[in-house]
C-alpha atoms as a PDB file:
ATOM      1  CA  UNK A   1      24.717  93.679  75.236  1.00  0.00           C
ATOM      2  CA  UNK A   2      25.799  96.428  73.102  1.00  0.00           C
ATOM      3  CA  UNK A   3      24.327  97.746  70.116  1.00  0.00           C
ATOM      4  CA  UNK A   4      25.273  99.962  67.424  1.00  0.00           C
ATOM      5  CA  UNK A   5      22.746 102.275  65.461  1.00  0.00           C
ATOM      6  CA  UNK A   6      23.494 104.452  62.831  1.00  0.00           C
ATOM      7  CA  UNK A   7      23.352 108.397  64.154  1.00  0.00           C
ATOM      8  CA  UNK A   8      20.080 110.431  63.209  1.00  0.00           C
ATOM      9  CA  UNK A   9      19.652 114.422  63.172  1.00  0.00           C
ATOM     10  CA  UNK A  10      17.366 113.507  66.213  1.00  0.00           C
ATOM     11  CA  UNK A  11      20.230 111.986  68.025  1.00  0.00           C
ATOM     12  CA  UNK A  12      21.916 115.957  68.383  1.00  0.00           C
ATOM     13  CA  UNK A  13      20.463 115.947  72.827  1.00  0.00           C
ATOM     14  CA  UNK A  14      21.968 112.265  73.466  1.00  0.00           C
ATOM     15  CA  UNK A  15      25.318 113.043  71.779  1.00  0.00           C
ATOM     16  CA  UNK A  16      25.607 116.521  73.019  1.00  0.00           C
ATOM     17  CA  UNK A  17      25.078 114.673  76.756  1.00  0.00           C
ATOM     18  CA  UNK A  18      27.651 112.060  76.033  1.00  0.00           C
ATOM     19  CA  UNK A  19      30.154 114.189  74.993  1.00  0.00           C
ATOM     20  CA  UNK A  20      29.416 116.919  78.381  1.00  0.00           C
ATOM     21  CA  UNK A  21      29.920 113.697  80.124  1.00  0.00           C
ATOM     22  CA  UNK A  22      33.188 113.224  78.597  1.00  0.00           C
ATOM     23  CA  UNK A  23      35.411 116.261  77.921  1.00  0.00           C
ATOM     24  CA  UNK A  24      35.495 119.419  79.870  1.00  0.00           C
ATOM     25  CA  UNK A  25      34.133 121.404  76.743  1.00  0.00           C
ATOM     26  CA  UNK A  26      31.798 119.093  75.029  1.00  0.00           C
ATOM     27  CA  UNK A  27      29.843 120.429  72.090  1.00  0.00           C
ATOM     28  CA  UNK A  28      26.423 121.951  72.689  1.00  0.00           C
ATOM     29  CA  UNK A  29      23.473 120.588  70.735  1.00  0.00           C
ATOM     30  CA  UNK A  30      23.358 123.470  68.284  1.00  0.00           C
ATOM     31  CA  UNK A  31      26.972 122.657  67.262  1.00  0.00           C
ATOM     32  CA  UNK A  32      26.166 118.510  67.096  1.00  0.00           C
ATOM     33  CA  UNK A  33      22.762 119.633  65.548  1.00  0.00           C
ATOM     34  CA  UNK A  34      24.930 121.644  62.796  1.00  0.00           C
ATOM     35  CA  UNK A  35      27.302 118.799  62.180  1.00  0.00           C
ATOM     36  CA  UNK A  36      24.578 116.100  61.739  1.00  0.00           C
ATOM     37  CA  UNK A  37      22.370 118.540  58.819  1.00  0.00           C
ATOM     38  CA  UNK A  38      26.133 118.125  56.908  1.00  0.00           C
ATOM     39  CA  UNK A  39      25.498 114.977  54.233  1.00  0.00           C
ATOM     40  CA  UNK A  40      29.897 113.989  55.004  1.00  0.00           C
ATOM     41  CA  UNK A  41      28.977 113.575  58.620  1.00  0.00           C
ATOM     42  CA  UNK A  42      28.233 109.793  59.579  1.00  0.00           C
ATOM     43  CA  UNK A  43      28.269 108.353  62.920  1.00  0.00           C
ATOM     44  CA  UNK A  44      26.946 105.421  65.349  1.00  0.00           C
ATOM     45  CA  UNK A  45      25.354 105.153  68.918  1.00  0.00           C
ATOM     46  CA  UNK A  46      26.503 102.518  70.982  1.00  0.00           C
ATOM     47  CA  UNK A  47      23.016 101.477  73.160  1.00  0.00           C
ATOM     48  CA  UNK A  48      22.898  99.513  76.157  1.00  0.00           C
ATOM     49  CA  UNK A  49      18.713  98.465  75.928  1.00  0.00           C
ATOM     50  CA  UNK A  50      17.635 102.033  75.784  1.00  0.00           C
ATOM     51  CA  UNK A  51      20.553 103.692  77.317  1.00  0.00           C
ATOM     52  CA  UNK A  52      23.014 105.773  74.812  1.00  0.00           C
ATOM     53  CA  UNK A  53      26.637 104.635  76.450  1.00  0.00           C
ATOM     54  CA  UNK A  54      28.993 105.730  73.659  1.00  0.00           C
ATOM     55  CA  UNK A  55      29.422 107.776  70.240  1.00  0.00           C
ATOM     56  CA  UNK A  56      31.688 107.997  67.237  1.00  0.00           C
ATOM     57  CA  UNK A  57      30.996 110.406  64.661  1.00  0.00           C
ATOM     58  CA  UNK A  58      32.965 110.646  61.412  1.00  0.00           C
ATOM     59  CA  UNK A  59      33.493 112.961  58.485  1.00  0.00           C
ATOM     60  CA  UNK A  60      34.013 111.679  55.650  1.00  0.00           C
ATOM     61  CA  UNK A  61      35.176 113.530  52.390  1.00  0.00           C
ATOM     62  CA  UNK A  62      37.340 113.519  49.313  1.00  0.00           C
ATOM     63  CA  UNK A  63      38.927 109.822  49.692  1.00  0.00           C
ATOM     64  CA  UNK A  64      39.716 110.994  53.407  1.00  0.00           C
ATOM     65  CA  UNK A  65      38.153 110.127  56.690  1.00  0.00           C
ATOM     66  CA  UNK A  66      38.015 112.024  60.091  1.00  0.00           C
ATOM     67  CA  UNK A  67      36.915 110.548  63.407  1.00  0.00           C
ATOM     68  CA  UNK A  68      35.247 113.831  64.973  1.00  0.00           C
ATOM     69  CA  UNK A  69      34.896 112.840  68.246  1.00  0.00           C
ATOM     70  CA  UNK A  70      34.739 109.015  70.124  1.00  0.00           C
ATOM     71  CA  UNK A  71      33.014 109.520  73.423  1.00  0.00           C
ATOM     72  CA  UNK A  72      31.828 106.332  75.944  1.00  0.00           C
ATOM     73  CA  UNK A  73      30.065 107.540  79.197  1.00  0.00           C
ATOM     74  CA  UNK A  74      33.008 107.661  82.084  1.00  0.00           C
ATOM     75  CA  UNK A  75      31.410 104.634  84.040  1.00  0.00           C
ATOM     76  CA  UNK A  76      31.080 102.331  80.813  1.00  0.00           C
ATOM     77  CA  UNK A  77      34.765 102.600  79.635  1.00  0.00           C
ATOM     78  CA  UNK A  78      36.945  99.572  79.674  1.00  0.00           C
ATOM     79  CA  UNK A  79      34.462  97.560  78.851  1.00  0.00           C
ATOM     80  CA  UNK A  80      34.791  97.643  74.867  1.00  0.00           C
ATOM     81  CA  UNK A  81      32.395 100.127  74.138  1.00  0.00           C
ATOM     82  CA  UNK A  82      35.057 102.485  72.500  1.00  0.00           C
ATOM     83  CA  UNK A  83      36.513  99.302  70.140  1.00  0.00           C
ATOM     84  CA  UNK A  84      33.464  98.442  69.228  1.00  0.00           C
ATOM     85  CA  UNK A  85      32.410 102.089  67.496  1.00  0.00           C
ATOM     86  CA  UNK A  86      35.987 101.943  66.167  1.00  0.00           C
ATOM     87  CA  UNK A  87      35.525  98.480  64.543  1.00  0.00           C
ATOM     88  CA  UNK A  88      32.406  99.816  63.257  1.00  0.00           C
ATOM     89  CA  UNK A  89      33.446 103.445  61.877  1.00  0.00           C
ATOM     90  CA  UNK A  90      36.864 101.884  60.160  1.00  0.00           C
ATOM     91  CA  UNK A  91      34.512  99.091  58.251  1.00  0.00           C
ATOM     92  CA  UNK A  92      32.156 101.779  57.202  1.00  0.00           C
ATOM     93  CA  UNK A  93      35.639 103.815  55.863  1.00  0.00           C
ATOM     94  CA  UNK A  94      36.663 100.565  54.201  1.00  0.00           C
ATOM     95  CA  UNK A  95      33.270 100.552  52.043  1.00  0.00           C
ATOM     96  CA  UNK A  96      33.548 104.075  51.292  1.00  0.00           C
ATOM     97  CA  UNK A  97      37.033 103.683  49.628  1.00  0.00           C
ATOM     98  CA  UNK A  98      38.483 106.087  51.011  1.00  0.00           C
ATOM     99  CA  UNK A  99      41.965 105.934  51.908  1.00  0.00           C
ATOM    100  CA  UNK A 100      43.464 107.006  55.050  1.00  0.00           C
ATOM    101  CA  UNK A 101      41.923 108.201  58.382  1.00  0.00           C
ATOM    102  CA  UNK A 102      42.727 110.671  60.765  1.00  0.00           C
ATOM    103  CA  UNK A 103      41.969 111.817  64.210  1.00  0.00           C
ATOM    104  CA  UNK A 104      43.665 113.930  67.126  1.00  0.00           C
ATOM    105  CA  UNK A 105      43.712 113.012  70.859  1.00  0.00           C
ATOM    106  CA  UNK A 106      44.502 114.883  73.728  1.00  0.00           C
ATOM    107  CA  UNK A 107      48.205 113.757  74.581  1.00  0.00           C
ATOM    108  CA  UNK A 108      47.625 112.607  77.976  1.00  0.00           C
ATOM    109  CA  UNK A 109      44.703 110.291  77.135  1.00  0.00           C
ATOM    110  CA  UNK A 110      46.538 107.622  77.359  1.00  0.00           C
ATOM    111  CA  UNK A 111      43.894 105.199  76.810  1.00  0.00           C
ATOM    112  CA  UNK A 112      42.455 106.711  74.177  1.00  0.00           C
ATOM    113  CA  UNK A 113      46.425 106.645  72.275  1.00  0.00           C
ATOM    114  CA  UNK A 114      46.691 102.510  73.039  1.00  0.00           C
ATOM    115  CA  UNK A 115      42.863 101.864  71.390  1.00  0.00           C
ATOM    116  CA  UNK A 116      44.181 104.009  68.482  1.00  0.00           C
ATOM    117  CA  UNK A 117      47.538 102.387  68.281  1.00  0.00           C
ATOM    118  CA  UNK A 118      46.362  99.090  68.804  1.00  0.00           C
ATOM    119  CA  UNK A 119      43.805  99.598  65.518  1.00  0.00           C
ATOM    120  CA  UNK A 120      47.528 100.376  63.657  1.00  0.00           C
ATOM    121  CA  UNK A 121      46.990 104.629  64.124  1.00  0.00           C
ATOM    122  CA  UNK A 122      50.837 105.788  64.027  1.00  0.00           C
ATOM    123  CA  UNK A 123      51.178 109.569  65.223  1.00  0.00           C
ATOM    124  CA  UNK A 124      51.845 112.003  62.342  1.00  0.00           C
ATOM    125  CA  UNK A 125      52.123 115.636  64.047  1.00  0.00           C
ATOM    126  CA  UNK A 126      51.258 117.276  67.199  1.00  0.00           C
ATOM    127  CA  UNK A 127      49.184 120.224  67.980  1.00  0.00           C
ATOM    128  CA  UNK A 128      50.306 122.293  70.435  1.00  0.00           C
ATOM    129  CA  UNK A 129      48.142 123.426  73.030  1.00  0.00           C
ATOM    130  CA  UNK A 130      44.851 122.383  70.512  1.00  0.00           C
ATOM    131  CA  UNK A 131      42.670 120.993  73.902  1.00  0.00           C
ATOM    132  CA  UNK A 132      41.313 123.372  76.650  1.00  0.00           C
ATOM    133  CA  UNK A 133      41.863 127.024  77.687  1.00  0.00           C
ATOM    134  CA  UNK A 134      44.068 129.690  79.655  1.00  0.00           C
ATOM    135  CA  UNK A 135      46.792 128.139  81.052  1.00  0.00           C
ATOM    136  CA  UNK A 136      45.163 124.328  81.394  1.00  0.00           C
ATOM    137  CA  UNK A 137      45.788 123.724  77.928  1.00  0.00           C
ATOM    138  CA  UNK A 138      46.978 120.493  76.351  1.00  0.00           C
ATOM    139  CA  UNK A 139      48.542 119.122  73.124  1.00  0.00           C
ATOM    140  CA  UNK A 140      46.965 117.066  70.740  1.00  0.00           C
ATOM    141  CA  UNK A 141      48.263 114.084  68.998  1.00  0.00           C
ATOM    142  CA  UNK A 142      47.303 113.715  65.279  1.00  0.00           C
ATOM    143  CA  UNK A 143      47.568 110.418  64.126  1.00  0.00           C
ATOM    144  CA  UNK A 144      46.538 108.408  60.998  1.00  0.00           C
ATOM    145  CA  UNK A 145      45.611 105.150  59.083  1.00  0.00           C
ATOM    146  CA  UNK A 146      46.214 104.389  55.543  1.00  0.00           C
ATOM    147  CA  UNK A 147      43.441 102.079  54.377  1.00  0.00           C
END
């Protein structure tokens, strides 16, 4: 069973694995270190028993919410992981009044675009070649939801 615990500065190794795990240039551990010292950065890990199996981390600021990055190890996906941090980082948004959030996804994820749509995210710009490097890079799709 899946559990959800709120993110800790101590937490900067496990989330720095997940996301290496999960895009091509995840964030190093001084750069998720960094992020967690901010006081706007809030986040959960999704734990299998001991096991860390999925992250969201937010940033949340001036009546506006970001989701940062929403990562779920590649052989735990499909399995709910990802909606779960989701349905946990949007009630968490709710309390904090704020009153949209955004996010950007790589354009060909498309399972990454249905979770989002399904939560009512509607695409509101595009980024062009935002994800990757040289020649292998893709466009990112910006979306929102007002609260």
């Amino acid at each position: 069973m899946i559990q959800l615990t709120p993110i800790a500065p101590s937490h900067a190794p496990v989330i720095s694995a997940l996301l290496r795990l999960s895009f091509p240039d995840g964030w190093s551990e001084d750069a998720v270190s960094s992020l967690l010292e901010l006081f706007t950065t809030q986040g959960w890990l999704a734990l299998d028993g001991e096991e860390p199996v999925g992250v969201i981390l937010l940033q949340l600021a001036a009546g506006q919410a970001e989701v940062l990055t929403l990562a779920v190890r590649p052989e735990r996906r499909k399995l709910g992981v990802a909606k779960a941090l989701l349905e946990q980082a949007l009630a968490h948004v709710l309390q904090s009044g704020a009153a949209e959030i955004i996010l950007d996804v790589a354009v060909d994820n498309a399972a990454a675009l249905a979770l989002y749509q399904s939560f009512g995210f509607v695409e509101v710009a595009r980024r062009k070649g935002y994800y990757g490097s040289g020649e292998s890079r893709t466009d990112a799709v910006v979306m929102k939801l007002s609260l």
